[in-house]
Protein backbone atom coordinates (compact mmCIF):
# COMPACT_ATOMS: atom_id res chain seq x y z
CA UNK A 1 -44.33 178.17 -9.77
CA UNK A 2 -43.16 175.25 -11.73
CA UNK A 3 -42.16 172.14 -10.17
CA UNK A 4 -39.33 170.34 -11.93
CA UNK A 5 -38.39 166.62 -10.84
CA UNK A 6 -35.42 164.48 -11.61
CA UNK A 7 -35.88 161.55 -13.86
CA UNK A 8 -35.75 159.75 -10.91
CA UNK A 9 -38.33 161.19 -8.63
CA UNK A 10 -40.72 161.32 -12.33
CA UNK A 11 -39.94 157.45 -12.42
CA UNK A 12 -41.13 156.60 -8.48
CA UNK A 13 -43.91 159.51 -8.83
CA UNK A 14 -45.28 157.48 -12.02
CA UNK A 15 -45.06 153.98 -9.90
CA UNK A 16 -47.24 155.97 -7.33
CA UNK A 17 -49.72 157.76 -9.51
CA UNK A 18 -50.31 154.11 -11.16
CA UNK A 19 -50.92 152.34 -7.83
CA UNK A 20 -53.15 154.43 -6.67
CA UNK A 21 -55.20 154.40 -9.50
CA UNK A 22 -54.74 150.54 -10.57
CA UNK A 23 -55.49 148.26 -7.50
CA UNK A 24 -53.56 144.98 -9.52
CA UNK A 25 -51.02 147.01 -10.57
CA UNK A 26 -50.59 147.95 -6.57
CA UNK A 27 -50.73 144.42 -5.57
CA UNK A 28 -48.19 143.21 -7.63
CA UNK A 29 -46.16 146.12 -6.62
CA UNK A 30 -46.65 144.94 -2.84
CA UNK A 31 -46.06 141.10 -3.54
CA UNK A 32 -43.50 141.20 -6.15
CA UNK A 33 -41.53 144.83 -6.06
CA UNK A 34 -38.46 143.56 -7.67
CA UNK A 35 -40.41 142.01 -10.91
CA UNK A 36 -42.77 145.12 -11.70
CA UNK A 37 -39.73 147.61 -11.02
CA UNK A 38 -37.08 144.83 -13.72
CA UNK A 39 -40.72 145.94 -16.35
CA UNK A 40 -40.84 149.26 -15.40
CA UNK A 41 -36.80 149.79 -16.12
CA UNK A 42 -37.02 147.11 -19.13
CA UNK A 43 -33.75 145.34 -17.32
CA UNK A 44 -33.14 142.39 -14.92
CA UNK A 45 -32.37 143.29 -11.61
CA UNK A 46 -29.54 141.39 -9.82
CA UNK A 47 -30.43 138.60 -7.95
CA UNK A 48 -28.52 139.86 -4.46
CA UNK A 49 -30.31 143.13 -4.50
CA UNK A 50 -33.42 143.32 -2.58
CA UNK A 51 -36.46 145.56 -3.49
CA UNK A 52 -39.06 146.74 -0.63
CA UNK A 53 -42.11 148.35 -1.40
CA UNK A 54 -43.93 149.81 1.82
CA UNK A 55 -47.27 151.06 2.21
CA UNK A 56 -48.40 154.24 4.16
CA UNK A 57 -51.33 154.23 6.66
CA UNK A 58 -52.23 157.40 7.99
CA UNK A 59 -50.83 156.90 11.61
CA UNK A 60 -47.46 154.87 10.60
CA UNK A 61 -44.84 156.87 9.21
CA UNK A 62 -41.32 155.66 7.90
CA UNK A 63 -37.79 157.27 7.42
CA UNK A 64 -34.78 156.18 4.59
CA UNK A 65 -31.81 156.03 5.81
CA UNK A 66 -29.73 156.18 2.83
CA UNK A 67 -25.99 153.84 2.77
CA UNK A 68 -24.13 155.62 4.39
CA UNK A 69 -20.85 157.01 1.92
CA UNK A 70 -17.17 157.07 3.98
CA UNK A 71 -16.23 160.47 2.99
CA UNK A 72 -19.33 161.99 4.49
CA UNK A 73 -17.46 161.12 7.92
CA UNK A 74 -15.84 164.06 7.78
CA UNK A 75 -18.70 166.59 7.45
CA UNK A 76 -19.01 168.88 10.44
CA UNK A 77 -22.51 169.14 12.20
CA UNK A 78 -23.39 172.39 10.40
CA UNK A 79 -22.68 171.09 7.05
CA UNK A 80 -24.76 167.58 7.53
CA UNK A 81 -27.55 170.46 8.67
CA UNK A 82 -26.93 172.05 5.57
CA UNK A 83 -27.72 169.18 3.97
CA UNK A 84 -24.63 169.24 1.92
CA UNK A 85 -24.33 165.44 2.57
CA UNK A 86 -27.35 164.36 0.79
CA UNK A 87 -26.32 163.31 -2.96
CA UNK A 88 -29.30 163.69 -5.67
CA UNK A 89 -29.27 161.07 -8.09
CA UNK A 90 -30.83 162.72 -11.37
CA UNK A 91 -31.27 159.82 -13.57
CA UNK A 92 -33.27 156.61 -14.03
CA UNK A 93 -31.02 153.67 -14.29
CA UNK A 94 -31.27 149.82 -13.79
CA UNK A 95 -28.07 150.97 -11.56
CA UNK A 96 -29.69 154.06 -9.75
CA UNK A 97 -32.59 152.15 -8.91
CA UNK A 98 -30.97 148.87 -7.43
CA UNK A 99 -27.50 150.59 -6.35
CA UNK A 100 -26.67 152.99 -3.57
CA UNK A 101 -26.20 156.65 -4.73
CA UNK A 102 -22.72 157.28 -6.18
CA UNK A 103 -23.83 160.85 -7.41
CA UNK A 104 -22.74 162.39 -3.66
């Protein structure tokens, strides 16, 4: 079975594999998320966007709650269980990255 990722998850699955292998690399991702994600995407990121890089520990676990889009209001129970509320954002952009999902 072949696996097949978005640009996007490729992109933060990259970012990963490198900080766990490169301990400086990992430390500057910690310390400074916004400047090694503006070299990873080659682009400036705005200065009123915030970037937050957590780490994992193996008894701390942490949930995304992504913005919240108005027309998702009106989903019924089953369909939010359905998970036909969550968008998928294919591509690697300066925007996708720093911007709230428009794809749903």
């Amino acid at each position: 079975m072949t696996t097949r990722f978005t640009e996007r998850e490729a992109f933060i699955a990259r970012i990963v594999s490198r900080a766990w292998k490169d301990s400086d690399y990992r430390s500057r991702l910690l310390d400074d998320p916004k400047g090694v994600l503006a070299e990873e995407l080659g682009t400036d990121i705005p200065a009123h966007v915030e970037v937050h890089v957590l780490e994992e520990h193996p008894d701390v676990r942490y949930l995304l709650l992504p913005h919240q889009r108005d027309h998702f209001q009106a989903l019924t129970e089953n369909e939010l269980a359905a998970g036909r509320s969550v968008p998928v954002c294919p591509t690697v952009t300066s925007t996708a990255i720093t911007s709230p999902c428009d794809c749903g």
